[in-house]
N, C-alpha and C. Protein backbone atom coordinates (compact mmCIF):
# COMPACT_ATOMS: atom_id res chain seq x y z
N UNK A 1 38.18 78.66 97.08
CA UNK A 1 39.55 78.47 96.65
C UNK A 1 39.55 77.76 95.30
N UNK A 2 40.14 78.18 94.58
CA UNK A 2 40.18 77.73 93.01
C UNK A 2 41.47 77.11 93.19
N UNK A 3 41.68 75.75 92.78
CA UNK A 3 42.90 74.73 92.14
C UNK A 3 43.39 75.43 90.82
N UNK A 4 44.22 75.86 90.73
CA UNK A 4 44.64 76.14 89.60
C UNK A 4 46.16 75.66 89.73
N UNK A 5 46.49 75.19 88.56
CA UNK A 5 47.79 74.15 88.17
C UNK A 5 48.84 75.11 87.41
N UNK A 6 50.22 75.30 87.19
CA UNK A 6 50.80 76.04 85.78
C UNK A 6 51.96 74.76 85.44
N UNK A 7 51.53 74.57 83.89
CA UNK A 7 52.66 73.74 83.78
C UNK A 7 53.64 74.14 82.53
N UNK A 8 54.60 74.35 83.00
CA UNK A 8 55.68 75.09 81.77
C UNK A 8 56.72 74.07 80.85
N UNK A 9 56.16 73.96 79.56
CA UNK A 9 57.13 73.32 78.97
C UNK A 9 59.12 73.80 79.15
N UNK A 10 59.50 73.49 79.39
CA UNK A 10 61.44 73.60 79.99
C UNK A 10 61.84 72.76 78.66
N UNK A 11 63.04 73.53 78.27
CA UNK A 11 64.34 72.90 77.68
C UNK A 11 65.26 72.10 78.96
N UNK A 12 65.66 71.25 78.94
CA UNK A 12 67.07 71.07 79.91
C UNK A 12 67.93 71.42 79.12
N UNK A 13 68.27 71.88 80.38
CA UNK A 13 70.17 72.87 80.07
C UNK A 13 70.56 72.41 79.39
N UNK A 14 70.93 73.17 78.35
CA UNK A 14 72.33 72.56 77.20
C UNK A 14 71.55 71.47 76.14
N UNK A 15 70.76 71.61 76.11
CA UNK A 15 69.69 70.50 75.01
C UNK A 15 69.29 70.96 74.09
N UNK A 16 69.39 70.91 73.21
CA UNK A 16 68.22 71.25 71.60
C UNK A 16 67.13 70.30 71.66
N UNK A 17 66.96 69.03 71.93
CA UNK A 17 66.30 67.83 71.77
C UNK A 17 65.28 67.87 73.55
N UNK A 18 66.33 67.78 74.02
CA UNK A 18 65.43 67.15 75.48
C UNK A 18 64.51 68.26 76.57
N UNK A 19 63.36 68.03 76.99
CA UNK A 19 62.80 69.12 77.46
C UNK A 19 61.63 68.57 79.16
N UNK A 20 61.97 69.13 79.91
CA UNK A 20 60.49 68.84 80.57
C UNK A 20 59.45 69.78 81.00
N UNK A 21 58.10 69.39 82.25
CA UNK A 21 57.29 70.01 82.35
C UNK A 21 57.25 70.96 83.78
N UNK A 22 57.79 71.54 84.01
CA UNK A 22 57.57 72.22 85.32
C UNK A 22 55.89 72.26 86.03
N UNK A 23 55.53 71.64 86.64
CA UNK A 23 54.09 71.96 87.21
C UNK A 23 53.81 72.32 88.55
N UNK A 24 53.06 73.43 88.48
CA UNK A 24 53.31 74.20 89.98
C UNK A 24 52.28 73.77 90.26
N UNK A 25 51.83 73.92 91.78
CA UNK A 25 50.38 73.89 92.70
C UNK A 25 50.53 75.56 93.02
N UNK A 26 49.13 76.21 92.27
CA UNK A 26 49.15 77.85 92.67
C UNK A 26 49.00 77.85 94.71
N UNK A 27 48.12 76.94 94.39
CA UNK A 27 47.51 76.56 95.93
C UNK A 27 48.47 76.72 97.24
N UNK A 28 49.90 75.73 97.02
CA UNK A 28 51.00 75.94 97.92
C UNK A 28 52.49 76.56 97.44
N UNK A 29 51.92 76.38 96.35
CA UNK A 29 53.23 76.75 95.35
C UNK A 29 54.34 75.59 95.66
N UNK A 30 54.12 74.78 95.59
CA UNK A 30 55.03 73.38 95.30
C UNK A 30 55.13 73.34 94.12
N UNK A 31 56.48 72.66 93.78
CA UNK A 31 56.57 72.65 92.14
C UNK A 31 57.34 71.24 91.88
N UNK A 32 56.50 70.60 90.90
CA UNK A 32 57.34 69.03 90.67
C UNK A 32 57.95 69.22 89.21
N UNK A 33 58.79 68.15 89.23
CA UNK A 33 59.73 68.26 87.72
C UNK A 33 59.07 67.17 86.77
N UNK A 34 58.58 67.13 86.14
CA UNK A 34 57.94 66.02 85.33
C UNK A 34 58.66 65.55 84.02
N UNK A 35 59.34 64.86 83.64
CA UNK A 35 60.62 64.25 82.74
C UNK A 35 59.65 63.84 81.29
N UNK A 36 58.64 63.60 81.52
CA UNK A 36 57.68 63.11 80.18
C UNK A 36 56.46 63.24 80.51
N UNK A 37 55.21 63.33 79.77
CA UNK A 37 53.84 62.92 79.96
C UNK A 37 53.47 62.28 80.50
N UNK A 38 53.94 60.77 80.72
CA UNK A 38 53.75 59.94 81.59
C UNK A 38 53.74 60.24 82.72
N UNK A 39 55.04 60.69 83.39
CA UNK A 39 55.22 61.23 84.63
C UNK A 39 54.26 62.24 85.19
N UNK A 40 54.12 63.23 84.30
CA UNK A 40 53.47 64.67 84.45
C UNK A 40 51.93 64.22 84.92
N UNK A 41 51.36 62.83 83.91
CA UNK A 41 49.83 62.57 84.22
C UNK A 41 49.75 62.21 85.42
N UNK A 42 50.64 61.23 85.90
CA UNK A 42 50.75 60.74 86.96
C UNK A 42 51.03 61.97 88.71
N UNK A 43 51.57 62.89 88.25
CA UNK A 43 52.07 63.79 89.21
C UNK A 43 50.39 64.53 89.35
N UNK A 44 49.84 64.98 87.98
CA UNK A 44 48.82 66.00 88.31
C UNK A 44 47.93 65.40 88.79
N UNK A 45 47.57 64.14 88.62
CA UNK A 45 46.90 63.35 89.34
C UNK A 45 46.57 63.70 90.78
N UNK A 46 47.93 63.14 90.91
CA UNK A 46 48.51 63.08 92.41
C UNK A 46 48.25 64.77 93.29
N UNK A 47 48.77 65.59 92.97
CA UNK A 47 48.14 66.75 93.40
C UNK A 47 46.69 67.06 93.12
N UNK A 48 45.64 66.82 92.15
CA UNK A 48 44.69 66.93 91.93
C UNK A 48 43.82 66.13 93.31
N UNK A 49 44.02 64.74 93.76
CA UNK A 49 43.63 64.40 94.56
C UNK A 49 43.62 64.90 96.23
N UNK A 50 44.88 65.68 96.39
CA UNK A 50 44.92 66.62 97.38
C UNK A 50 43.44 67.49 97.62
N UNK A 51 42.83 68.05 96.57
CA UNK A 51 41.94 68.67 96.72
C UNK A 51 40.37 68.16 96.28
N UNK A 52 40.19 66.80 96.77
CA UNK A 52 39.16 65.59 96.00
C UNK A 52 39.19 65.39 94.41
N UNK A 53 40.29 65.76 93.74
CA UNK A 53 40.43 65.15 92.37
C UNK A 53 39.82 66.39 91.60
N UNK A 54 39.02 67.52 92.21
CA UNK A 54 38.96 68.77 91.83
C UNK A 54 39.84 69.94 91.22
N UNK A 55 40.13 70.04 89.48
CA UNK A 55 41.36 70.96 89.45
C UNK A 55 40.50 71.90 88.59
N UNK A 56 40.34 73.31 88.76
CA UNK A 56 39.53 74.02 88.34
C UNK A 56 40.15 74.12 86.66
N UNK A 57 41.42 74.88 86.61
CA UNK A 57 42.02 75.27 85.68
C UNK A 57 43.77 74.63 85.53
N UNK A 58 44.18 74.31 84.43
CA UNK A 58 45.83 74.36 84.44
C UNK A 58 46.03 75.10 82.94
N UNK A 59 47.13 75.82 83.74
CA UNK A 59 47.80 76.88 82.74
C UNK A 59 48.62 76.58 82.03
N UNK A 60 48.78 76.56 80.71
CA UNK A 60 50.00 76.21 79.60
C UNK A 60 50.66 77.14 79.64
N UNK A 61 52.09 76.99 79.90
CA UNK A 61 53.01 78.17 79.30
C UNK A 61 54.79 77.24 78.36
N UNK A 62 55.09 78.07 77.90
CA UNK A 62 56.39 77.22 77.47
C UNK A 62 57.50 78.34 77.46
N UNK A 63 58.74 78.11 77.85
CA UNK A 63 59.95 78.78 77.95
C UNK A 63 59.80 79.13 76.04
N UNK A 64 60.74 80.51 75.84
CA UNK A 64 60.81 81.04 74.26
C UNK A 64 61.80 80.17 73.97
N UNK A 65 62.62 79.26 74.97
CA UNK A 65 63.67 78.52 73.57
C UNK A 65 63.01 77.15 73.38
N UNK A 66 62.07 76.70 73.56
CA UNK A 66 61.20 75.60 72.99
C UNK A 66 60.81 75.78 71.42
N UNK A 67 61.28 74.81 70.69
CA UNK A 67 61.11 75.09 69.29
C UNK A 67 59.68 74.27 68.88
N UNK A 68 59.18 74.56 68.00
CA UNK A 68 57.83 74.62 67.48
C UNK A 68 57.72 73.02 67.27
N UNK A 69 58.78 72.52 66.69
CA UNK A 69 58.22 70.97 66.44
C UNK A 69 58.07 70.01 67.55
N UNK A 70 59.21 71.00 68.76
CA UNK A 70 59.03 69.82 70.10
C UNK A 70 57.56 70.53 70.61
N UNK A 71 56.84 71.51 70.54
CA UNK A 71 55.60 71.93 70.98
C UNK A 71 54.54 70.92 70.48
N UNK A 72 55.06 70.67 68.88
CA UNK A 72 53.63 69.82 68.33
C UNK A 72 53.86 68.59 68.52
N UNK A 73 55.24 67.65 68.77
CA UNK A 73 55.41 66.52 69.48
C UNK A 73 54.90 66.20 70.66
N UNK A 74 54.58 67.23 71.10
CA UNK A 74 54.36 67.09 73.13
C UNK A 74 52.54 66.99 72.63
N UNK A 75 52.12 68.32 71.96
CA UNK A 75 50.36 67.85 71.87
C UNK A 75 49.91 66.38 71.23
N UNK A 76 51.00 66.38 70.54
CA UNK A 76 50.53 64.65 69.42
C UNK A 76 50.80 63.55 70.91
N UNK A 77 51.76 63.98 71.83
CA UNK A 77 51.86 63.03 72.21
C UNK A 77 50.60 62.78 73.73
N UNK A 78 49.95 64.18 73.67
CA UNK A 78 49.50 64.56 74.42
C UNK A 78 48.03 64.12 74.58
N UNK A 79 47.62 63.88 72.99
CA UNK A 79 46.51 63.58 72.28
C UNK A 79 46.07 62.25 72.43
N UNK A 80 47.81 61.40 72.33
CA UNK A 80 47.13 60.05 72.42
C UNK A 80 47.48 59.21 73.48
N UNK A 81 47.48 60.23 74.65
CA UNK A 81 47.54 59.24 75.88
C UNK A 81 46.42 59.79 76.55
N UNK A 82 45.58 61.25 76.36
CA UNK A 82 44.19 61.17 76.32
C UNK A 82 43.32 60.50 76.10
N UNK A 83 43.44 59.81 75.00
CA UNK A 83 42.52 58.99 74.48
C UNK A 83 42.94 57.67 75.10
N UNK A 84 44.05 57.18 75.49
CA UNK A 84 44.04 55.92 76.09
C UNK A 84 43.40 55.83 77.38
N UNK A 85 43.85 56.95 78.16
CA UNK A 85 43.00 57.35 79.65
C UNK A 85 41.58 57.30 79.55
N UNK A 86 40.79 58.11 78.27
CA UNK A 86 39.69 58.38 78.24
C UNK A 86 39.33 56.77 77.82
N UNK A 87 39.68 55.73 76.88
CA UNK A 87 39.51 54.43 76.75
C UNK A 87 39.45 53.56 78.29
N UNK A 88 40.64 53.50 78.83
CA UNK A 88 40.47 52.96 79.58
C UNK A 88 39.34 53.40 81.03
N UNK A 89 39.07 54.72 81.37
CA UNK A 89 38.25 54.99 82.04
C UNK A 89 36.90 55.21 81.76
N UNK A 90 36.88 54.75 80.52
CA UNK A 90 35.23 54.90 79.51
C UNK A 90 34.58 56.37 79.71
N UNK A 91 35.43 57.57 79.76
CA UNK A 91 34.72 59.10 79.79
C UNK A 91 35.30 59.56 79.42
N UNK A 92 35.39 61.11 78.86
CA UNK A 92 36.01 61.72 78.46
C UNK A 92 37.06 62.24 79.99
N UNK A 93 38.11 62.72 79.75
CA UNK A 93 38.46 63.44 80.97
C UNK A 93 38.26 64.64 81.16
N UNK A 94 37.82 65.78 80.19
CA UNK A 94 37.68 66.95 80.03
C UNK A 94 36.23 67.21 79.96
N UNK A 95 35.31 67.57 81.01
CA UNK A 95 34.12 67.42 81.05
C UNK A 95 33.68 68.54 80.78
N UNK A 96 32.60 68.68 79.32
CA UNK A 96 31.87 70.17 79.05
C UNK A 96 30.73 70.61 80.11
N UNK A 97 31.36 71.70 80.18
CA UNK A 97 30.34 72.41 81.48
C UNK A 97 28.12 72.63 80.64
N UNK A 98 27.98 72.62 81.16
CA UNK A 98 26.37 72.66 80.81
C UNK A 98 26.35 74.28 80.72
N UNK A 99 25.69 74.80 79.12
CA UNK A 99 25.28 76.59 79.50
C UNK A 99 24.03 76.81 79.96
């Protein structure tokens, strides 16, 4: 059984500005609403541990009315709470597979 995650960047209704992350479990197909990054790390977590902290793959997708600068706001912001995680847990979190 492969963990695989999908998490979809969302506009909220009626917003130009405000947006969240839809993240499914392919596994049961549960789906949580994630309001920011913060939340979202904390949620995939949380399902990740369901299956010993094992998540094979997660899928990026984004709704077409997501505009390009909130896309590169979300990776910048995405970038540097990586690196705080990866600081505070002294590893990278994204582990290169051996060829």
């Amino acid at each position: 059984m492969s963990v695989i995650f999908e998490s979809t960047i969302k506009m909220v209704e009626g917003s130009k500005t405000n947006w969240y992350i839809e993240l499914k479990d392919t596994v049961d197909d549960s789906i949580e609403i994630c309001k920011d990054l913060q939340e979202y790390s904390k949620k995939i977590e949380e399902l990740g541990n369901k299956y010993g902290g094992i998540i094979d793959e997660v899928k990026w997708n984004k709704n077409e009315d997501i505009h390009p600068m909130i896309i590169n706001n979300i990776r910048l912001e995405m970038a540097q709470l990586q690196k705080e995680i990866e600081e505070e847990r002294g590893e990278p979190i994204i582990k290169e597979e051996n060829s």
